[in-house]
PDB file of N, CA and C in Angstrom:
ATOM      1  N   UNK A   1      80.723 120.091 116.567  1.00  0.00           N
ATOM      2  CA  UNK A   1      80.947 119.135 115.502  1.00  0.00           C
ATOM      3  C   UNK A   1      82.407 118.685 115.530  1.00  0.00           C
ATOM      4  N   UNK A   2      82.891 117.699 115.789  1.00  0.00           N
ATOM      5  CA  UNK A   2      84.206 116.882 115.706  1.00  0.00           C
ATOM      6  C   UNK A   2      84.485 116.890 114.152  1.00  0.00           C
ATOM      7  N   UNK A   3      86.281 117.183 113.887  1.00  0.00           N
ATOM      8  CA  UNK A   3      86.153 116.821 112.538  1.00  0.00           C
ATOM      9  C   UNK A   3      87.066 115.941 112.206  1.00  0.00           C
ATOM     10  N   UNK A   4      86.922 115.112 111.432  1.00  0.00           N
ATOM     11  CA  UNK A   4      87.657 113.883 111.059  1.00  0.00           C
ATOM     12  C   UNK A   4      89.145 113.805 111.660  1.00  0.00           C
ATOM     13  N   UNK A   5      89.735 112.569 112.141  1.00  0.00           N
ATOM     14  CA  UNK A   5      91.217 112.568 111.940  1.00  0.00           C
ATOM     15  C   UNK A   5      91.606 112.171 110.757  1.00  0.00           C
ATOM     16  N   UNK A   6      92.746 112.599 110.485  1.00  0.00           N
ATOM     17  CA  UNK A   6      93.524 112.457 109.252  1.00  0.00           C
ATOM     18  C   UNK A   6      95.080 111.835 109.612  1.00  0.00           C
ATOM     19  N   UNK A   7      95.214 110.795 108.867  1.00  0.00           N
ATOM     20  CA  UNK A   7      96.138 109.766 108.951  1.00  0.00           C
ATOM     21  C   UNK A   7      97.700 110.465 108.259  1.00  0.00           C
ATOM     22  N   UNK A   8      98.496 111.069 108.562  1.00  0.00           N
ATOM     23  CA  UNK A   8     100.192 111.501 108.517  1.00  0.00           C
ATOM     24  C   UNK A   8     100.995 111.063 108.212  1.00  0.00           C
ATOM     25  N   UNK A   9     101.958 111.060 107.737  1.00  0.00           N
ATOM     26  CA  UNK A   9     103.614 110.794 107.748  1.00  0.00           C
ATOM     27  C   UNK A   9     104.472 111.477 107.747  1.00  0.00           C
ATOM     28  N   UNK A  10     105.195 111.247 109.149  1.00  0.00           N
ATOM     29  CA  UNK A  10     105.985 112.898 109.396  1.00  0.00           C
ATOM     30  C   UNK A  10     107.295 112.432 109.328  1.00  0.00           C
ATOM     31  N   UNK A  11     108.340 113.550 109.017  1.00  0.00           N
ATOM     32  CA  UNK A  11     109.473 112.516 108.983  1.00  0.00           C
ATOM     33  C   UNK A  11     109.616 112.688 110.380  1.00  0.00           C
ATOM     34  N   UNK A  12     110.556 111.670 110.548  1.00  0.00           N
ATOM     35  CA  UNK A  12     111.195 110.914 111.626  1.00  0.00           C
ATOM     36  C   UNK A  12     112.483 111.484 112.103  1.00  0.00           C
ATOM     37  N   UNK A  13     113.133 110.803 113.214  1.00  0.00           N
ATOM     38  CA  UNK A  13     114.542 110.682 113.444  1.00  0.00           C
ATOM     39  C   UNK A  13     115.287 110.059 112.181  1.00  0.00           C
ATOM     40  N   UNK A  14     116.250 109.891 112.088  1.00  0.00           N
ATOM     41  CA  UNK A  14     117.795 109.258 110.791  1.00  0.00           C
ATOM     42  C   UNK A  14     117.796 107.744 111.792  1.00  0.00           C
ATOM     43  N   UNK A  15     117.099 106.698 111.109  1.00  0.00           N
ATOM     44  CA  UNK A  15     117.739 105.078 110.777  1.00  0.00           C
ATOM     45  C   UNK A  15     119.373 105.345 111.363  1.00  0.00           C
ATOM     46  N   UNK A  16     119.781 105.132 112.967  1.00  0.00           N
ATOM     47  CA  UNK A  16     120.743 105.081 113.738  1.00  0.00           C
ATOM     48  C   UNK A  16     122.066 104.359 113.168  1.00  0.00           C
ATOM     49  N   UNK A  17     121.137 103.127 112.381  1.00  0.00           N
ATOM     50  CA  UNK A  17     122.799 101.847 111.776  1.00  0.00           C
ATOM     51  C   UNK A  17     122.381 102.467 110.238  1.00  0.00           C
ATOM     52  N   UNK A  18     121.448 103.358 109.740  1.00  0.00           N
ATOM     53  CA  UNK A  18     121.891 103.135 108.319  1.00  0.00           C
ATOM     54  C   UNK A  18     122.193 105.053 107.758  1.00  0.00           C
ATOM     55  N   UNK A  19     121.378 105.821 109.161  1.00  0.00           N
ATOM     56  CA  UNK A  19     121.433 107.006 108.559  1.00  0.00           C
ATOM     57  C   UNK A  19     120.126 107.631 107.492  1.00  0.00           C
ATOM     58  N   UNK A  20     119.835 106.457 107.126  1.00  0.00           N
ATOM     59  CA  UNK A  20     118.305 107.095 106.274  1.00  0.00           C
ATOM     60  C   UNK A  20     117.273 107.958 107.013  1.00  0.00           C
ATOM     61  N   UNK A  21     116.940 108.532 106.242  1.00  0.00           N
ATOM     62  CA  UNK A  21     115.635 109.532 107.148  1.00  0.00           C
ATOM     63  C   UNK A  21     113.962 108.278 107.018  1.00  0.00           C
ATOM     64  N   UNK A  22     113.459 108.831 107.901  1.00  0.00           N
ATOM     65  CA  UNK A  22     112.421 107.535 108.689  1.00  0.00           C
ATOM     66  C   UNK A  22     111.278 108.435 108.523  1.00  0.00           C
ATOM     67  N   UNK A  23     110.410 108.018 108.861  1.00  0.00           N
ATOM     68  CA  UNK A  23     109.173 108.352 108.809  1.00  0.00           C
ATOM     69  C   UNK A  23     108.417 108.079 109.827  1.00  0.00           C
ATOM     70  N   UNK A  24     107.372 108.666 110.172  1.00  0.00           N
ATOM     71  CA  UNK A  24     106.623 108.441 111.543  1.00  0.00           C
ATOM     72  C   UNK A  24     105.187 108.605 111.246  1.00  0.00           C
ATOM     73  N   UNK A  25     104.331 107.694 111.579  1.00  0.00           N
ATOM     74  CA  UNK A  25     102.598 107.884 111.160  1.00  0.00           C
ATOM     75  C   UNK A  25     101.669 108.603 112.384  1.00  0.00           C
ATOM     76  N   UNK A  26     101.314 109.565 112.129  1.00  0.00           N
ATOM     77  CA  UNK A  26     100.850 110.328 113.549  1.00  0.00           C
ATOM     78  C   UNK A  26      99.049 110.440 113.006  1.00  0.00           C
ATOM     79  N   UNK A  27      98.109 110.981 113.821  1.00  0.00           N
ATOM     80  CA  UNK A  27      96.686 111.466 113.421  1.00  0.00           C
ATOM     81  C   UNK A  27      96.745 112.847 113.369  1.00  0.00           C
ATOM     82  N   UNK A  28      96.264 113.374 112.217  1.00  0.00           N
ATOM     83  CA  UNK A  28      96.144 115.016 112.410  1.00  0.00           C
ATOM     84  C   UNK A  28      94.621 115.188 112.878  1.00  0.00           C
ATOM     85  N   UNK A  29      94.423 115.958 112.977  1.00  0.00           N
ATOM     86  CA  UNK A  29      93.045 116.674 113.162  1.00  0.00           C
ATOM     87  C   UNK A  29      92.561 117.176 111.698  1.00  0.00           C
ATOM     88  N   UNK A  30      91.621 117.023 111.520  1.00  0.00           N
ATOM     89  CA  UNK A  30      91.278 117.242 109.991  1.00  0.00           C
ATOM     90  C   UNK A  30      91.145 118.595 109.327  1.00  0.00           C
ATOM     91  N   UNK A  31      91.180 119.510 110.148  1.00  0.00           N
ATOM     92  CA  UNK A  31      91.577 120.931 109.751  1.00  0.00           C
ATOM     93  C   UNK A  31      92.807 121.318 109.336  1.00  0.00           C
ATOM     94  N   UNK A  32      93.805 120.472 109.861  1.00  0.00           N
ATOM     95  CA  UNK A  32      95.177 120.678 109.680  1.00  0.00           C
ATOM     96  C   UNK A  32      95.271 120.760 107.679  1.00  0.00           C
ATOM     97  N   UNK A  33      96.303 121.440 107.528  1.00  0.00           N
ATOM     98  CA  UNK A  33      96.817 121.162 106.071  1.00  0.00           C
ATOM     99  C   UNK A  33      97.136 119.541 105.343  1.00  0.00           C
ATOM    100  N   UNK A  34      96.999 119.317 104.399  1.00  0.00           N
ATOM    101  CA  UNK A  34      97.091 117.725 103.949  1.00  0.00           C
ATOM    102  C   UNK A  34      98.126 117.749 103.039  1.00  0.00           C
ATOM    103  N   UNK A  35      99.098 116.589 102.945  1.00  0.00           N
ATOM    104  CA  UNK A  35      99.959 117.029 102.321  1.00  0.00           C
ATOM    105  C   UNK A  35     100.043 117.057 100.703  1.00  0.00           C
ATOM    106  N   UNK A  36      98.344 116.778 100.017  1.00  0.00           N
ATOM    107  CA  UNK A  36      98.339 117.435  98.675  1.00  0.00           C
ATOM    108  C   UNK A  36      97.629 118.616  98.589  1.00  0.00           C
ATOM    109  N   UNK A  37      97.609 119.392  99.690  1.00  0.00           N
ATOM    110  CA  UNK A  37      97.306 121.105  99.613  1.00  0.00           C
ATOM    111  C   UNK A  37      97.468 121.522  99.132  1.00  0.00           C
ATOM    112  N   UNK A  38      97.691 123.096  98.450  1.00  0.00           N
ATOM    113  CA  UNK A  38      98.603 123.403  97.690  1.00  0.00           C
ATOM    114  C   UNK A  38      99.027 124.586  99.264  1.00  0.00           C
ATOM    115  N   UNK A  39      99.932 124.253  99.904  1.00  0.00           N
ATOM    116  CA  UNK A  39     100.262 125.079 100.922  1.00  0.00           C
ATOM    117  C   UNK A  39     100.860 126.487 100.690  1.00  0.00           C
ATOM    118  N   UNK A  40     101.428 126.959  99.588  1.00  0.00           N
ATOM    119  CA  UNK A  40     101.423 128.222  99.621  1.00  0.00           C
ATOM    120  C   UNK A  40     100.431 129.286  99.247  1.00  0.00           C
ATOM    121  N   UNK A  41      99.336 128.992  98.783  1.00  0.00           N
ATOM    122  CA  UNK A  41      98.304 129.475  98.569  1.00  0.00           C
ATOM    123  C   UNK A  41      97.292 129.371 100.118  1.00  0.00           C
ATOM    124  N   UNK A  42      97.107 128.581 101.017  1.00  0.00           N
ATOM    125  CA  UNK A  42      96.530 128.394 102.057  1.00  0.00           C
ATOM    126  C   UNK A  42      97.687 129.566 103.373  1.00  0.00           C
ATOM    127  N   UNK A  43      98.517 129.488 103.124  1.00  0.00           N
ATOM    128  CA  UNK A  43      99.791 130.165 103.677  1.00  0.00           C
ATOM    129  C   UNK A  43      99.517 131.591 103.320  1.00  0.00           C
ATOM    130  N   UNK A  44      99.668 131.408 102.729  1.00  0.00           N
ATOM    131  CA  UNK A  44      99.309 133.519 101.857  1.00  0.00           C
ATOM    132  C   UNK A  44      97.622 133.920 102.527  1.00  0.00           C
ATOM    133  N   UNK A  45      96.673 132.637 102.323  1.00  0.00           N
ATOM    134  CA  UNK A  45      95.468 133.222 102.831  1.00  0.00           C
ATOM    135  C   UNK A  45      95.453 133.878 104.271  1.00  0.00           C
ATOM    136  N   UNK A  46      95.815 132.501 104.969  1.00  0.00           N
ATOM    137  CA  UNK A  46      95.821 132.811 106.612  1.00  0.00           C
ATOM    138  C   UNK A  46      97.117 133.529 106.913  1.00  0.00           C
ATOM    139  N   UNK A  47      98.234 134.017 106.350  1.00  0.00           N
ATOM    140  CA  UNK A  47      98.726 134.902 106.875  1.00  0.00           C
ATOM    141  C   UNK A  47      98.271 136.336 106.618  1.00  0.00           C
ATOM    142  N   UNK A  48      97.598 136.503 105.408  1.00  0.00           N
ATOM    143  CA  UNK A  48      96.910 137.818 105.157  1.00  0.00           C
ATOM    144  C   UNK A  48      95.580 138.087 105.941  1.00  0.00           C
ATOM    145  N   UNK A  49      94.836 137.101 106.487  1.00  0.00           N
ATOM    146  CA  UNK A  49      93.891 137.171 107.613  1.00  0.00           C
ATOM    147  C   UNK A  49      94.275 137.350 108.816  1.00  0.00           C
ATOM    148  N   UNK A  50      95.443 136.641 109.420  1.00  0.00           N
ATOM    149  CA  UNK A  50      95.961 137.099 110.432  1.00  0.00           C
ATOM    150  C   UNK A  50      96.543 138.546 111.169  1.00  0.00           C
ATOM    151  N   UNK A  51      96.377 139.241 109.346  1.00  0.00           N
ATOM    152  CA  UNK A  51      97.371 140.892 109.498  1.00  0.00           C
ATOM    153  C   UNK A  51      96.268 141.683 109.479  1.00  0.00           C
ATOM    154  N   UNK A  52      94.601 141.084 109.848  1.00  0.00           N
ATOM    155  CA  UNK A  52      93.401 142.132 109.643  1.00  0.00           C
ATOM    156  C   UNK A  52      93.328 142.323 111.234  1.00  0.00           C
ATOM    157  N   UNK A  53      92.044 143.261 111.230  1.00  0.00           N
ATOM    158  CA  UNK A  53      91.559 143.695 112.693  1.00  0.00           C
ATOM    159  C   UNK A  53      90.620 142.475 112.758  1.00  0.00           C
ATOM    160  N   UNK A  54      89.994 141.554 111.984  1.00  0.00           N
ATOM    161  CA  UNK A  54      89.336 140.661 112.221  1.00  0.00           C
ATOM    162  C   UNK A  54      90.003 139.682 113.316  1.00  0.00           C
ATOM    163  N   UNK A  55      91.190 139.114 112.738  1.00  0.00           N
ATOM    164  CA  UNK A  55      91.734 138.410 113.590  1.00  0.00           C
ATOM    165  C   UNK A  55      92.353 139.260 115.045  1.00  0.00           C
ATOM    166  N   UNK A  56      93.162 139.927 114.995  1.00  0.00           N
ATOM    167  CA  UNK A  56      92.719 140.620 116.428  1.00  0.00           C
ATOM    168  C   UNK A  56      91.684 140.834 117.451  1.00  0.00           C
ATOM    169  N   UNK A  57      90.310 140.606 116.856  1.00  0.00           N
ATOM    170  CA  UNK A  57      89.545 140.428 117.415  1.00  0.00           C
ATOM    171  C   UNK A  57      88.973 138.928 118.230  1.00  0.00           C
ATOM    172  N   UNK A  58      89.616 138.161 117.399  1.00  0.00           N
ATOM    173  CA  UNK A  58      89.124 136.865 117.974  1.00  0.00           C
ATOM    174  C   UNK A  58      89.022 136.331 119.155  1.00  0.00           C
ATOM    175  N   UNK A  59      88.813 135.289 119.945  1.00  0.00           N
ATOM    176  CA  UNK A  59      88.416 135.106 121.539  1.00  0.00           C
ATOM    177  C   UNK A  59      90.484 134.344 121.225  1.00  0.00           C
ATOM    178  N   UNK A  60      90.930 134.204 122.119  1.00  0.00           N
ATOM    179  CA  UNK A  60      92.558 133.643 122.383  1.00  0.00           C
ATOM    180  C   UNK A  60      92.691 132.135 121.748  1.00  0.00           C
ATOM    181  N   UNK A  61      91.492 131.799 122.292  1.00  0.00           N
ATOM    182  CA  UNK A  61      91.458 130.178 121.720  1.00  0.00           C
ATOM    183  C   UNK A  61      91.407 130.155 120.126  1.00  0.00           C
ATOM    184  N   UNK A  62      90.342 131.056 119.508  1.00  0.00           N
ATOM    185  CA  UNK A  62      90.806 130.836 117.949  1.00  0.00           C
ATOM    186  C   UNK A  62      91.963 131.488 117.547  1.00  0.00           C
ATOM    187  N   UNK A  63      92.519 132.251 117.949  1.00  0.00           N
ATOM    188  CA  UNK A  63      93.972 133.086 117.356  1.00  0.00           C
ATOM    189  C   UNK A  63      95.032 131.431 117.685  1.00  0.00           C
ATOM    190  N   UNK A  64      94.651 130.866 118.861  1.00  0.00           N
ATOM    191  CA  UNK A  64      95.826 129.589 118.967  1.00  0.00           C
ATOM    192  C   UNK A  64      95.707 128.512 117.978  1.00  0.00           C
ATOM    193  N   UNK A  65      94.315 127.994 117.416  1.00  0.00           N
ATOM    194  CA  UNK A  65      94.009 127.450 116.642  1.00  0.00           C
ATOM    195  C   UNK A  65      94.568 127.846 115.221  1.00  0.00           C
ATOM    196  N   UNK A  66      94.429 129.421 115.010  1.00  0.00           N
ATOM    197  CA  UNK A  66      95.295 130.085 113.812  1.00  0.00           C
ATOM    198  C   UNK A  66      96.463 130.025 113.558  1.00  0.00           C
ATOM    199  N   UNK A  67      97.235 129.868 114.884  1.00  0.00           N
ATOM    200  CA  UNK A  67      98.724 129.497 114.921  1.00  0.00           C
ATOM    201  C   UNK A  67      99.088 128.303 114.810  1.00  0.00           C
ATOM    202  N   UNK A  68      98.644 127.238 115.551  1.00  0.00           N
ATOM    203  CA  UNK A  68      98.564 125.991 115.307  1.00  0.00           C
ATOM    204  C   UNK A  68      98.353 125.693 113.853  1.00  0.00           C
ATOM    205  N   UNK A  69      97.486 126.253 113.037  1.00  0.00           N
ATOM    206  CA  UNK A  69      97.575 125.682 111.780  1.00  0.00           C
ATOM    207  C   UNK A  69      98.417 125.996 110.647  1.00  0.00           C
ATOM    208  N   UNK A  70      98.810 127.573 111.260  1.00  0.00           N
ATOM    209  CA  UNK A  70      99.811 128.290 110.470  1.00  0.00           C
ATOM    210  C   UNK A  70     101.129 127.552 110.756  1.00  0.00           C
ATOM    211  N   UNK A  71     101.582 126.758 111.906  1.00  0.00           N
ATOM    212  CA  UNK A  71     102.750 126.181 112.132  1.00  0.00           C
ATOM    213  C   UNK A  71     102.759 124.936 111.251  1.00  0.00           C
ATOM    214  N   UNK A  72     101.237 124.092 111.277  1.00  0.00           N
ATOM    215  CA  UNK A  72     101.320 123.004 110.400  1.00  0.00           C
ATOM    216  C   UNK A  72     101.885 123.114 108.943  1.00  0.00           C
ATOM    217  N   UNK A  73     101.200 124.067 108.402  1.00  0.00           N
ATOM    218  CA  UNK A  73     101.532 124.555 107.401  1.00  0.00           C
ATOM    219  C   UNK A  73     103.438 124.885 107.121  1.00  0.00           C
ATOM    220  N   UNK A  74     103.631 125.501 107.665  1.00  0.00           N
ATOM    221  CA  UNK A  74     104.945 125.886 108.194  1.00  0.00           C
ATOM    222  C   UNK A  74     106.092 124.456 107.734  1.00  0.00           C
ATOM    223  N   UNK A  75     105.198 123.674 108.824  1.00  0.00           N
ATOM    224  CA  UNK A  75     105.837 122.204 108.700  1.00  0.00           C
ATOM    225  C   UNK A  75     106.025 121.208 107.244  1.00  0.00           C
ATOM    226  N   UNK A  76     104.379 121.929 106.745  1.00  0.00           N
ATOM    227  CA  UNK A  76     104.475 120.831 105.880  1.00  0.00           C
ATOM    228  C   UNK A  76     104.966 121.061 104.744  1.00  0.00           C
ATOM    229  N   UNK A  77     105.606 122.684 104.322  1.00  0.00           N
ATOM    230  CA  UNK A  77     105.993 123.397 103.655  1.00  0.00           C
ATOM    231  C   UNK A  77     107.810 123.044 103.671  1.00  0.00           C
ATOM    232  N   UNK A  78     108.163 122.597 104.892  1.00  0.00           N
ATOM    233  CA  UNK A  78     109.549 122.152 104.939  1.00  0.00           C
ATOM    234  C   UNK A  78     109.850 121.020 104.823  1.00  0.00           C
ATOM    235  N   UNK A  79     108.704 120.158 104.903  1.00  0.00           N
ATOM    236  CA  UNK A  79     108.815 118.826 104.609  1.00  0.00           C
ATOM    237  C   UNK A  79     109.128 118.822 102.765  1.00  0.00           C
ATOM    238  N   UNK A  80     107.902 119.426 102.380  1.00  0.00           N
ATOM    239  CA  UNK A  80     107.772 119.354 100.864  1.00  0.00           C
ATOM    240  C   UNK A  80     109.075 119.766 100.599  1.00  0.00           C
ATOM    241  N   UNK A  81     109.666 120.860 100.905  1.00  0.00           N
ATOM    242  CA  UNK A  81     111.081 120.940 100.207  1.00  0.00           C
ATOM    243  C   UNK A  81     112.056 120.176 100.289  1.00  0.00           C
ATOM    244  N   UNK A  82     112.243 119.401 102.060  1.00  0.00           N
ATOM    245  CA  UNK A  82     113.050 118.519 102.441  1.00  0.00           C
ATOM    246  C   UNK A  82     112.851 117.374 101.416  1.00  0.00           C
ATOM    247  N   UNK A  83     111.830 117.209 100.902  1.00  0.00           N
ATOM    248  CA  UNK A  83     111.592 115.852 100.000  1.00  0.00           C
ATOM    249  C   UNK A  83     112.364 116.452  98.652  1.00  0.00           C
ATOM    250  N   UNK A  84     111.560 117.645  97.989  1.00  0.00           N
ATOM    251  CA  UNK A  84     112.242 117.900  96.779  1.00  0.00           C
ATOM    252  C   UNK A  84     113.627 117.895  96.944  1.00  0.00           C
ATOM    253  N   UNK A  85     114.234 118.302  97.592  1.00  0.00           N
ATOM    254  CA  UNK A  85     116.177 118.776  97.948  1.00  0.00           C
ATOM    255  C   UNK A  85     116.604 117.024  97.571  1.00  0.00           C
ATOM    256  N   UNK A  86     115.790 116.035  98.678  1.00  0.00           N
ATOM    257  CA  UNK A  86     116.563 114.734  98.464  1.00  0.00           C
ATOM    258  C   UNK A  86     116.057 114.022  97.202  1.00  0.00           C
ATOM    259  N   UNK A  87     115.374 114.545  96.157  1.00  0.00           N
ATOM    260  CA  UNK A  87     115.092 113.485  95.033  1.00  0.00           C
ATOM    261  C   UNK A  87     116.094 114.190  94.161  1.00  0.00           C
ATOM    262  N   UNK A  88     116.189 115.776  94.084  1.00  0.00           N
ATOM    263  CA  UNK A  88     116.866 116.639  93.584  1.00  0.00           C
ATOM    264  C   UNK A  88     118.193 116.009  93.826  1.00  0.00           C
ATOM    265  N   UNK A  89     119.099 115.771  95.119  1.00  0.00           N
ATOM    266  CA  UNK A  89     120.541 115.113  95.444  1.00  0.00           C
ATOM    267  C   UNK A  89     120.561 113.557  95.062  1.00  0.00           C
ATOM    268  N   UNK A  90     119.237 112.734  94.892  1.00  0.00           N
ATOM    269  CA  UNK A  90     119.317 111.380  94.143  1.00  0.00           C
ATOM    270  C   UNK A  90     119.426 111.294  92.812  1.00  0.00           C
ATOM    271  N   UNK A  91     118.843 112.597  92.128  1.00  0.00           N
ATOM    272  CA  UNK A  91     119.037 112.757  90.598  1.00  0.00           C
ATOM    273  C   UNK A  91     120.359 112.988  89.830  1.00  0.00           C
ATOM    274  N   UNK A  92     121.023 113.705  90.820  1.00  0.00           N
ATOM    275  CA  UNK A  92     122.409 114.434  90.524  1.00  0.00           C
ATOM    276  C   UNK A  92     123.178 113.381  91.398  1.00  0.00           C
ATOM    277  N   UNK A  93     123.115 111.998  92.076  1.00  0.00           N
ATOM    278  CA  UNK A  93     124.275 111.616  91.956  1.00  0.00           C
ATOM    279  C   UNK A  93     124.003 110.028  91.280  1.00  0.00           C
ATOM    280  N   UNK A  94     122.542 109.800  90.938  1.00  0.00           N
ATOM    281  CA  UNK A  94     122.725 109.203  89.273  1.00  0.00           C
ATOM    282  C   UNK A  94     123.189 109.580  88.675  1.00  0.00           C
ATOM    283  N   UNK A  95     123.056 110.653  87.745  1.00  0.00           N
ATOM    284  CA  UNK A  95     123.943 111.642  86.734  1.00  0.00           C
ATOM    285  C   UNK A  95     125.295 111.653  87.097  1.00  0.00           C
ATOM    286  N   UNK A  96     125.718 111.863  87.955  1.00  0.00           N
ATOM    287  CA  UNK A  96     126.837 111.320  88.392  1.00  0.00           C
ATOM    288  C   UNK A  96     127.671 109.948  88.864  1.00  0.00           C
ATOM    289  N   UNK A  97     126.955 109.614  88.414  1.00  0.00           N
ATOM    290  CA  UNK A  97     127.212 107.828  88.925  1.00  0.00           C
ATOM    291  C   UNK A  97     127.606 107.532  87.043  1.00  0.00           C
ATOM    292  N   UNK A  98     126.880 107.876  86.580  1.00  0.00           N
ATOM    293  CA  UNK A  98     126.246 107.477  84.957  1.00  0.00           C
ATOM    294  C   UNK A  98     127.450 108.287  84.204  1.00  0.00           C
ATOM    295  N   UNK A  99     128.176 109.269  84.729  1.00  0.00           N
ATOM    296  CA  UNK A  99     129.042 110.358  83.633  1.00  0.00           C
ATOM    297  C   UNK A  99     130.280 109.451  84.295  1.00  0.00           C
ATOM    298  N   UNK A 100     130.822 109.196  85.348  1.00  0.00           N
ATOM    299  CA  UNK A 100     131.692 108.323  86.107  1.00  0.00           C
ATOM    300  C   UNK A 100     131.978 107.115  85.416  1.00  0.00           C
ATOM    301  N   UNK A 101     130.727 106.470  85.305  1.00  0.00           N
ATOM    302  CA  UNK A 101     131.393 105.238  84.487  1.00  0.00           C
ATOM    303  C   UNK A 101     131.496 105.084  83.082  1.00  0.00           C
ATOM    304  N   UNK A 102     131.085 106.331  82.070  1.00  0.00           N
ATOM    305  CA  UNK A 102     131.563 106.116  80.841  1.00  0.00           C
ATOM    306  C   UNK A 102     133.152 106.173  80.140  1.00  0.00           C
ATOM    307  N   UNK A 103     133.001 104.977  79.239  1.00  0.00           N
ATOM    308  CA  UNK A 103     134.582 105.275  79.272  1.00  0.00           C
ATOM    309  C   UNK A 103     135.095 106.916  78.561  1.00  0.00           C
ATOM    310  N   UNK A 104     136.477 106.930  79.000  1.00  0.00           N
ATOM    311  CA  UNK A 104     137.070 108.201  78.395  1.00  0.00           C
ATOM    312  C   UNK A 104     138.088 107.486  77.229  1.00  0.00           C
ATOM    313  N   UNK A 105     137.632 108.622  76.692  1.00  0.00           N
ATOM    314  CA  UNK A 105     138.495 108.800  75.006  1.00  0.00           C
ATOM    315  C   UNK A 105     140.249 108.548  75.520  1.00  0.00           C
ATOM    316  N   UNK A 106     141.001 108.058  74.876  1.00  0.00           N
ATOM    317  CA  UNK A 106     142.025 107.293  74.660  1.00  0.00           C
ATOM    318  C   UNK A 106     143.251 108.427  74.648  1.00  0.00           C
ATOM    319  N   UNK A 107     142.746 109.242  73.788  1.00  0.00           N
ATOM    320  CA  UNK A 107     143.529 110.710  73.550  1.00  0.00           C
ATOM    321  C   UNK A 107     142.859 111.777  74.380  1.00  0.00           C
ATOM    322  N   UNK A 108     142.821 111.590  75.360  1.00  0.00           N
ATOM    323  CA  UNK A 108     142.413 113.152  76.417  1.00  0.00           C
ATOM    324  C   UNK A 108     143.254 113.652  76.782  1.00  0.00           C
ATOM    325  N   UNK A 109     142.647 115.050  76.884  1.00  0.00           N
ATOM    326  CA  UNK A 109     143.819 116.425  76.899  1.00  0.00           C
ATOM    327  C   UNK A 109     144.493 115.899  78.125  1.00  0.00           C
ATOM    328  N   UNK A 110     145.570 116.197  78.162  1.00  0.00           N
ATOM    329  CA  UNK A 110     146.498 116.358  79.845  1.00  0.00           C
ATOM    330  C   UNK A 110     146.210 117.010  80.378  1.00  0.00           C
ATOM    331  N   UNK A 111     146.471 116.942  81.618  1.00  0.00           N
ATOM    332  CA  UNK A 111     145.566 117.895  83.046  1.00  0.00           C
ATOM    333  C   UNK A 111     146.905 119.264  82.571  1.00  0.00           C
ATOM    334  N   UNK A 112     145.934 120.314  82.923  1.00  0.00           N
ATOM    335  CA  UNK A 112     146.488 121.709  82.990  1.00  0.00           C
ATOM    336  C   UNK A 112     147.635 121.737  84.181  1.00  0.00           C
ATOM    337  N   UNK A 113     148.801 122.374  84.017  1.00  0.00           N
ATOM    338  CA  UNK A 113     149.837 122.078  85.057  1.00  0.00           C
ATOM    339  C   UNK A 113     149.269 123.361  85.892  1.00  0.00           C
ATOM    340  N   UNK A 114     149.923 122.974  87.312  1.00  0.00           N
ATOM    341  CA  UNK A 114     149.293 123.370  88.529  1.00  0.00           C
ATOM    342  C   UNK A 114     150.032 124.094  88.787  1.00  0.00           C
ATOM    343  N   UNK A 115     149.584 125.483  89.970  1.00  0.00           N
ATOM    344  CA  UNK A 115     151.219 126.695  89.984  1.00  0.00           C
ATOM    345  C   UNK A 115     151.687 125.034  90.866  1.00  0.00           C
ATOM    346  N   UNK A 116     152.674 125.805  91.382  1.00  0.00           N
ATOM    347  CA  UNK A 116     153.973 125.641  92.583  1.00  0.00           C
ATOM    348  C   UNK A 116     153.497 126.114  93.729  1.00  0.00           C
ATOM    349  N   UNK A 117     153.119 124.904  94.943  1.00  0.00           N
ATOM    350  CA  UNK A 117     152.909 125.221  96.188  1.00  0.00           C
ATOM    351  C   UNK A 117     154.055 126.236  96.932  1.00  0.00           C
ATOM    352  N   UNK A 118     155.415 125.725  96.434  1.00  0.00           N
ATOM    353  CA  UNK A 118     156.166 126.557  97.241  1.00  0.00           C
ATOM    354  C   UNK A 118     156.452 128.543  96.573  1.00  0.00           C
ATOM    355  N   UNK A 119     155.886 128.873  95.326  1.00  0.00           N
ATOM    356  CA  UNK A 119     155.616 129.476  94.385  1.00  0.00           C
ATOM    357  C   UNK A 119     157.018 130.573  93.682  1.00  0.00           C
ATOM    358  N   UNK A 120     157.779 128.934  93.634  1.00  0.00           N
ATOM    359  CA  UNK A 120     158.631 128.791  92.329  1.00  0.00           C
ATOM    360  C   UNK A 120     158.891 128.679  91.284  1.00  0.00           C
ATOM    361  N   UNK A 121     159.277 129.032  90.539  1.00  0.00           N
ATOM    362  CA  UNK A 121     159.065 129.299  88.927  1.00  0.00           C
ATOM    363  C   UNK A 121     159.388 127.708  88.676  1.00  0.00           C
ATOM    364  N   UNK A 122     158.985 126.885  87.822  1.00  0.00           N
ATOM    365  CA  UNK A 122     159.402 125.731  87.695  1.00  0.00           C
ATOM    366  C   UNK A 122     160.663 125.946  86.618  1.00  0.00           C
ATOM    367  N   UNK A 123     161.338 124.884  86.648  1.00  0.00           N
ATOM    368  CA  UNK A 123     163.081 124.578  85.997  1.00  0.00           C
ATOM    369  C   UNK A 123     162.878 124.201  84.236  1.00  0.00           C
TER     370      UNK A 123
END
């Protein structure tokens, strides 16, 4: 029985003139993990199957198939974070964009004086 392909987006190489991260559309095989899985729960399964005598037993070709999917997983588990990290660093430098341009109060404290690089008592 053939099982479906499943349509991807993997990231990519970094946009050369702009630096952005890219994306790439590949076919998975439809066994593979999808990326609304919940992959740590599929992760915990097949690595706790993998640590039985069941899987030791298997013919070579399904133990590669086990790895193969355990790597997908793997993948798509670093993707998901790679995504959270960059919405997480777009949030915080709105917030920072947004605290930057409010004006400051008229009467703000003076900056705290700094030691002495050369570490002289000042005069």
């Amino acid at each position: 029985m053939d099982m479906p392909k499943v349509p991807m987006d993997v990231p990519g190489p970094p946009d050369p003139l702009t630096g952005q991260p890219t994306t790439q559309s590949m076919v998975a095989p439809g066994w593979m993990p999808r990326p609304f899985d919940n992959v740590d729960v599929q992760l915990w399964v097949l690595e706790t199957w993998m640590k039985t005598d069941d899987f030791s037993r298997q013919p070579p070709a399904m133990m590669t198939v086990a790895m193969t999917i355990y790597q997908g997983m793997k993948q798509l588990q670093a993707q998901q974070a790679a995504q959270a990290a960059a919405a997480q660093n777009a949030q915080a430098m709105a917030l920072g964009a947004t605290n930057a341009a409010k004006p400051q109060p008229q009467e703000a404290k003076p900056m705290p004086s700094t030691p002495n690089p050369a570490g002289e008592a000042p005069a």
